[in-house]
PDB file of N, CA and C in Angstrom:
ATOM      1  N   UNK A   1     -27.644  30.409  14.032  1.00  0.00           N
ATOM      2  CA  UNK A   1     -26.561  30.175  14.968  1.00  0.00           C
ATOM      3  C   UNK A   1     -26.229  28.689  15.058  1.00  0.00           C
ATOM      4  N   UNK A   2     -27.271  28.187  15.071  1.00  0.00           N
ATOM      5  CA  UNK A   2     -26.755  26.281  15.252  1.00  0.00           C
ATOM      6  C   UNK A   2     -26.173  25.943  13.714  1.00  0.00           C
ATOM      7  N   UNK A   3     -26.539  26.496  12.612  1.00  0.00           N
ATOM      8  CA  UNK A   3     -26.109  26.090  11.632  1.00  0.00           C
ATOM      9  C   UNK A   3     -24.427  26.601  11.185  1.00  0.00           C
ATOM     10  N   UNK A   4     -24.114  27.596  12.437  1.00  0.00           N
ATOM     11  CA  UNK A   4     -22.541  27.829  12.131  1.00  0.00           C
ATOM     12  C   UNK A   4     -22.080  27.019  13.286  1.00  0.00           C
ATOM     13  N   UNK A   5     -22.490  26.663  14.499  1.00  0.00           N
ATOM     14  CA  UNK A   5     -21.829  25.435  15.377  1.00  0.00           C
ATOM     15  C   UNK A   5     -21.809  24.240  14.295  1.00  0.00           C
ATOM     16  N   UNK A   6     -22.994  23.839  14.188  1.00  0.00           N
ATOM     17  CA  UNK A   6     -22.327  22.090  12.646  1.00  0.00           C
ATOM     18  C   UNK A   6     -21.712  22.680  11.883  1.00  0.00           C
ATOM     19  N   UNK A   7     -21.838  23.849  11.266  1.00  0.00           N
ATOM     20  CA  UNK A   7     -20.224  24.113  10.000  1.00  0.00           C
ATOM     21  C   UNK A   7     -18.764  23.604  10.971  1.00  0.00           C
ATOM     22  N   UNK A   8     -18.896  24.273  12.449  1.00  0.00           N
ATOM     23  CA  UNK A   8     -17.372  24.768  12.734  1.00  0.00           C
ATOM     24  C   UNK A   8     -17.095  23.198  13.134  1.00  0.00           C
ATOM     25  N   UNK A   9     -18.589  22.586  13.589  1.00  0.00           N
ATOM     26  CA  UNK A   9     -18.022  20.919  14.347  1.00  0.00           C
ATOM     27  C   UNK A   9     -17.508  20.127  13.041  1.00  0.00           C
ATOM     28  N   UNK A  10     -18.404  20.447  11.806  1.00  0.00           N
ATOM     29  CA  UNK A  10     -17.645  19.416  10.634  1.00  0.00           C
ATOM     30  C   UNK A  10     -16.192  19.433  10.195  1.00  0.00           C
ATOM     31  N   UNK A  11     -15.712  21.148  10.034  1.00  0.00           N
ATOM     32  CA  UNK A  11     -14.314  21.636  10.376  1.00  0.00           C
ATOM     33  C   UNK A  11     -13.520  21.010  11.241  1.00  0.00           C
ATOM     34  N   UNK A  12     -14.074  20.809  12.240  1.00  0.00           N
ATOM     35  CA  UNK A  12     -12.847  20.632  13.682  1.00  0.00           C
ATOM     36  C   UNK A  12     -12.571  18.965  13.591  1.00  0.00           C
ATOM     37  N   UNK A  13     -13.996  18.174  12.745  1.00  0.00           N
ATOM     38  CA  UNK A  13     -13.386  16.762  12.956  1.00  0.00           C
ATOM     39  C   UNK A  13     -12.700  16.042  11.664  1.00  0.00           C
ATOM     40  N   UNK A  14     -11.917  15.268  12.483  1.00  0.00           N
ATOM     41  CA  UNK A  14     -10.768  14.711  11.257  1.00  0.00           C
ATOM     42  C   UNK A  14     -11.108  13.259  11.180  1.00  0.00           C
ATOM     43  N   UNK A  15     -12.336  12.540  11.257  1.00  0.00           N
ATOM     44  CA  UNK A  15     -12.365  11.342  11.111  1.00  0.00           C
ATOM     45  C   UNK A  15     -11.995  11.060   9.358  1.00  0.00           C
ATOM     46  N   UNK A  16     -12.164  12.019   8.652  1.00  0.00           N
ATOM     47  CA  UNK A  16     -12.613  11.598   7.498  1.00  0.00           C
ATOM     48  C   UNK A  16     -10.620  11.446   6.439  1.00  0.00           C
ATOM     49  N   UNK A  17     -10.150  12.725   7.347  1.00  0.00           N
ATOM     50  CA  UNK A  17      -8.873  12.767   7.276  1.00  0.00           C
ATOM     51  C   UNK A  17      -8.062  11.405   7.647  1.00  0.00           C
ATOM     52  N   UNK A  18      -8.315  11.054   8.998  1.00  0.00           N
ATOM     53  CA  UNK A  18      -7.802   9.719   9.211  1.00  0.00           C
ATOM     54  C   UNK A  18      -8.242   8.702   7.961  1.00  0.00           C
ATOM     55  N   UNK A  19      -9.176   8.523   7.956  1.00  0.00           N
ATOM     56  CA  UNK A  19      -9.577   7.602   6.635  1.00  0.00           C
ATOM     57  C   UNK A  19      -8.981   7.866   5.386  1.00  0.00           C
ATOM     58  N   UNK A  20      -8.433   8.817   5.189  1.00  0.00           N
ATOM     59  CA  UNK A  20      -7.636   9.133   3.869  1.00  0.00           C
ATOM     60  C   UNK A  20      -6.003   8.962   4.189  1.00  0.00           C
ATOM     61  N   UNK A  21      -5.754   9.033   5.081  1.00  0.00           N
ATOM     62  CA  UNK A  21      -4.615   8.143   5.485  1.00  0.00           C
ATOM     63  C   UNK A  21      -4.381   6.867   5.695  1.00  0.00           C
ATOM     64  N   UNK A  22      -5.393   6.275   6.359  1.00  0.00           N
ATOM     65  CA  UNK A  22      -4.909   5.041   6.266  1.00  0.00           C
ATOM     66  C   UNK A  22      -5.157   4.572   4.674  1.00  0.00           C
ATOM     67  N   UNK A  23      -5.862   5.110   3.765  1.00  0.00           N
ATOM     68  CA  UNK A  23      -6.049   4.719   2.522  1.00  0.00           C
ATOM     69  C   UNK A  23      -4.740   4.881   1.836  1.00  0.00           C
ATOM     70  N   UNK A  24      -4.098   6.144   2.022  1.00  0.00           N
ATOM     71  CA  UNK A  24      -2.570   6.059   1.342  1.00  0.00           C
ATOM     72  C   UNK A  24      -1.792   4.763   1.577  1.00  0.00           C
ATOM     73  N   UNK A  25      -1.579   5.157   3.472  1.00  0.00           N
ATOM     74  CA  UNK A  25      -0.725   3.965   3.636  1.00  0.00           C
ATOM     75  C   UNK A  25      -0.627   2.447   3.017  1.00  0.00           C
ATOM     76  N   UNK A  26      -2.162   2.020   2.613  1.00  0.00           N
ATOM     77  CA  UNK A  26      -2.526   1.193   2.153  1.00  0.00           C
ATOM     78  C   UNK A  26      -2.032   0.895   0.415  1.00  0.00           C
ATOM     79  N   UNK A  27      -2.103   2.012   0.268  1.00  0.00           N
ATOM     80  CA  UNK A  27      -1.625   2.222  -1.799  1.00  0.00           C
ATOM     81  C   UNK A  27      -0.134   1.618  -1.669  1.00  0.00           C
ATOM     82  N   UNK A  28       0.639   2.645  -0.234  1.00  0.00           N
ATOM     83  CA  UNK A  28       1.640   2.197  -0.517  1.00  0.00           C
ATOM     84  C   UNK A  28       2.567   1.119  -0.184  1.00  0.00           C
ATOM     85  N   UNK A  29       1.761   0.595   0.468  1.00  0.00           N
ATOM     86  CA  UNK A  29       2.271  -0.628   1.063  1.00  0.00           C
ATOM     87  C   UNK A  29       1.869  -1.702   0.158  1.00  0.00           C
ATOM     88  N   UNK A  30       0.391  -1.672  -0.492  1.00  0.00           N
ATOM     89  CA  UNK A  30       1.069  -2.281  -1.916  1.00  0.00           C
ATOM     90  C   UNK A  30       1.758  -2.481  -3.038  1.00  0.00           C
ATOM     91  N   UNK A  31       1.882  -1.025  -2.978  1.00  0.00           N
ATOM     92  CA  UNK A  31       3.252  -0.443  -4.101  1.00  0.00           C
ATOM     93  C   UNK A  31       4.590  -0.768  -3.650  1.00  0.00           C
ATOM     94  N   UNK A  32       4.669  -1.410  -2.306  1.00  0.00           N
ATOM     95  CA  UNK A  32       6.214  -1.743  -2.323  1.00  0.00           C
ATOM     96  C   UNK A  32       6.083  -3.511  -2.178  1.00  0.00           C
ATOM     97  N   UNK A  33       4.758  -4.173  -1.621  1.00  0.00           N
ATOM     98  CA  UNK A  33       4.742  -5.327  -2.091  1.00  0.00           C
ATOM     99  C   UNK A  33       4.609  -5.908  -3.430  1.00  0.00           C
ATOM    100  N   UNK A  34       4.246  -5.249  -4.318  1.00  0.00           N
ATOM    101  CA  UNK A  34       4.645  -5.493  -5.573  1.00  0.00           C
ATOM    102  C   UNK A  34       5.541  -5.526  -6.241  1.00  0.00           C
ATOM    103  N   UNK A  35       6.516  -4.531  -5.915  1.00  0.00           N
ATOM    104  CA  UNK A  35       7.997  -4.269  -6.191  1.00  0.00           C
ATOM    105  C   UNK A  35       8.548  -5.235  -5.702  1.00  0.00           C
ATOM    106  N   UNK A  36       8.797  -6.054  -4.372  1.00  0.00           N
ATOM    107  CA  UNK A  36       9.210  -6.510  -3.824  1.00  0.00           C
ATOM    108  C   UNK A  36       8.822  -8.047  -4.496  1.00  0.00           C
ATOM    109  N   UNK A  37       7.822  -8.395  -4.398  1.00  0.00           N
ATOM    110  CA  UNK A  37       7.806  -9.587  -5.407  1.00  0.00           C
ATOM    111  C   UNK A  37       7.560  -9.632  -6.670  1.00  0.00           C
ATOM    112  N   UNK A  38       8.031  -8.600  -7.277  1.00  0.00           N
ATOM    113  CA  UNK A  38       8.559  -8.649  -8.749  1.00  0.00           C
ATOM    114  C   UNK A  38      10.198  -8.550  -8.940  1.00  0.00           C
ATOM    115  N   UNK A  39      10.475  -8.690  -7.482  1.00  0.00           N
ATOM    116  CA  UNK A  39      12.367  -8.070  -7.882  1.00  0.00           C
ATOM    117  C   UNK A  39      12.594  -9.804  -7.531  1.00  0.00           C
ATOM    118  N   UNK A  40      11.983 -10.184  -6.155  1.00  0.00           N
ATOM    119  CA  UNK A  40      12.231 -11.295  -5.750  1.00  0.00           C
ATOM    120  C   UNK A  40      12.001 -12.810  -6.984  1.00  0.00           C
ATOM    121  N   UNK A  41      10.683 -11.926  -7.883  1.00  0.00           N
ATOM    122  CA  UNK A  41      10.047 -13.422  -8.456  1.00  0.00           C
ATOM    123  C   UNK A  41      11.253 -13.647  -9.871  1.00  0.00           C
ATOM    124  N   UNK A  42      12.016 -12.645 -10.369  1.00  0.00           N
ATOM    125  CA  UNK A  42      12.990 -12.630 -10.932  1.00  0.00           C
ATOM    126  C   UNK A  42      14.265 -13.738 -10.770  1.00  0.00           C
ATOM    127  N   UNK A  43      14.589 -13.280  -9.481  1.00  0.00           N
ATOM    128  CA  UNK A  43      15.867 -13.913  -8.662  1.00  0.00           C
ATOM    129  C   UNK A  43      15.216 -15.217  -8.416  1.00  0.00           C
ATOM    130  N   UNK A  44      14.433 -15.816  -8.153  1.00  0.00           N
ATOM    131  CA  UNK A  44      14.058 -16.872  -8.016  1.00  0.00           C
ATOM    132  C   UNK A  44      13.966 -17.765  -8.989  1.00  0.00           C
ATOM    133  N   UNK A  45      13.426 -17.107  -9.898  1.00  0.00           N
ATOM    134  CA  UNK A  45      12.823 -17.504 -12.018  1.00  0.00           C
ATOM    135  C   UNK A  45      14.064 -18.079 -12.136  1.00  0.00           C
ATOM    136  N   UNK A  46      15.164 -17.385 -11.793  1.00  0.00           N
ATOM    137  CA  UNK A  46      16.574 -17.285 -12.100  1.00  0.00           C
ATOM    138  C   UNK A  46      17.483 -18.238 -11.577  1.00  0.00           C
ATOM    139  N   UNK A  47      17.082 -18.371 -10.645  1.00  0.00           N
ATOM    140  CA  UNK A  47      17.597 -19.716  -9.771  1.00  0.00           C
ATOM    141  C   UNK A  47      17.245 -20.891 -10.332  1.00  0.00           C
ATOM    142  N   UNK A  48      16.222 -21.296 -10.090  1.00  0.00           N
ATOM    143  CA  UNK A  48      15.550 -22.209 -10.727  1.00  0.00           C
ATOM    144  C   UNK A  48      15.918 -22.623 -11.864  1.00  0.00           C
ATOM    145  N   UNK A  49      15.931 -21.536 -12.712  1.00  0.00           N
ATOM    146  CA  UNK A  49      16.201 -21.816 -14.093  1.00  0.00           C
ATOM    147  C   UNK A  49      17.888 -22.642 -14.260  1.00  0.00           C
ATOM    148  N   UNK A  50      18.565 -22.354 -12.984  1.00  0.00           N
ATOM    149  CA  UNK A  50      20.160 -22.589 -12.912  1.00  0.00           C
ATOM    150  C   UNK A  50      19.743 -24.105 -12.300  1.00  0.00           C
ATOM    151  N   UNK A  51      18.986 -24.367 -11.466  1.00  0.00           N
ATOM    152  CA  UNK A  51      19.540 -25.725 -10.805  1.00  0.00           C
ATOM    153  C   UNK A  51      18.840 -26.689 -11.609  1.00  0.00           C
ATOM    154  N   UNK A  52      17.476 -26.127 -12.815  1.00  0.00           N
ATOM    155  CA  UNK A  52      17.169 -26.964 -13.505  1.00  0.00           C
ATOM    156  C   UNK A  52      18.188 -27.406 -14.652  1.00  0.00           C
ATOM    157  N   UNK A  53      18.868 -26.859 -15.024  1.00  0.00           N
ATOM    158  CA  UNK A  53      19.845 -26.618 -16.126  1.00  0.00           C
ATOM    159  C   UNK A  53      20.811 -27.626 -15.439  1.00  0.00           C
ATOM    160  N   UNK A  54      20.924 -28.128 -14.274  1.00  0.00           N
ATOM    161  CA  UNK A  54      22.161 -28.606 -13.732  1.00  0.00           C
ATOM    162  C   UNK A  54      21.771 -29.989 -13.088  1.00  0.00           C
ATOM    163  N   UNK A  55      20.644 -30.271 -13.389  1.00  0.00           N
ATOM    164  CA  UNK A  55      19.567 -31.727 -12.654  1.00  0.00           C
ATOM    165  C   UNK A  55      19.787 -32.301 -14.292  1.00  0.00           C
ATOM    166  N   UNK A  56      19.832 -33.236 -14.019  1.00  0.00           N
ATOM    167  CA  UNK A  56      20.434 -34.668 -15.429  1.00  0.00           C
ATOM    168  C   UNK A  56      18.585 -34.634 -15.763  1.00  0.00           C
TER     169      UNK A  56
END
């Protein structure tokens, strides 16, 4: 009998669930900071590359 109360208590808790969420959130919030400074480091490369081109 106690060994189906710890089955049903391991069931009922979601700590482990939370932890696998914040782990996503985490993937993806680097997956859009990467994007984000790879779109940015472009436009910048790019700039640069213009005002050096235009400095004597």
């Amino acid at each position: 009998m106690q060994a189906l109360t710890l089955i049903s208590t391991f069931i009922r808790e979601d700590d482990g669930a939370t932890a696998t969420e914040y782990a996503v959130m985490l993937a993806l919030i680097i997956l859009i900071a990467i994007g984000a400074i790879s779109a940015l480091g472009t436009k910048v490369s790019g700039t640069f590359s213009t005002l050096e081109s235009k400095l004597p």
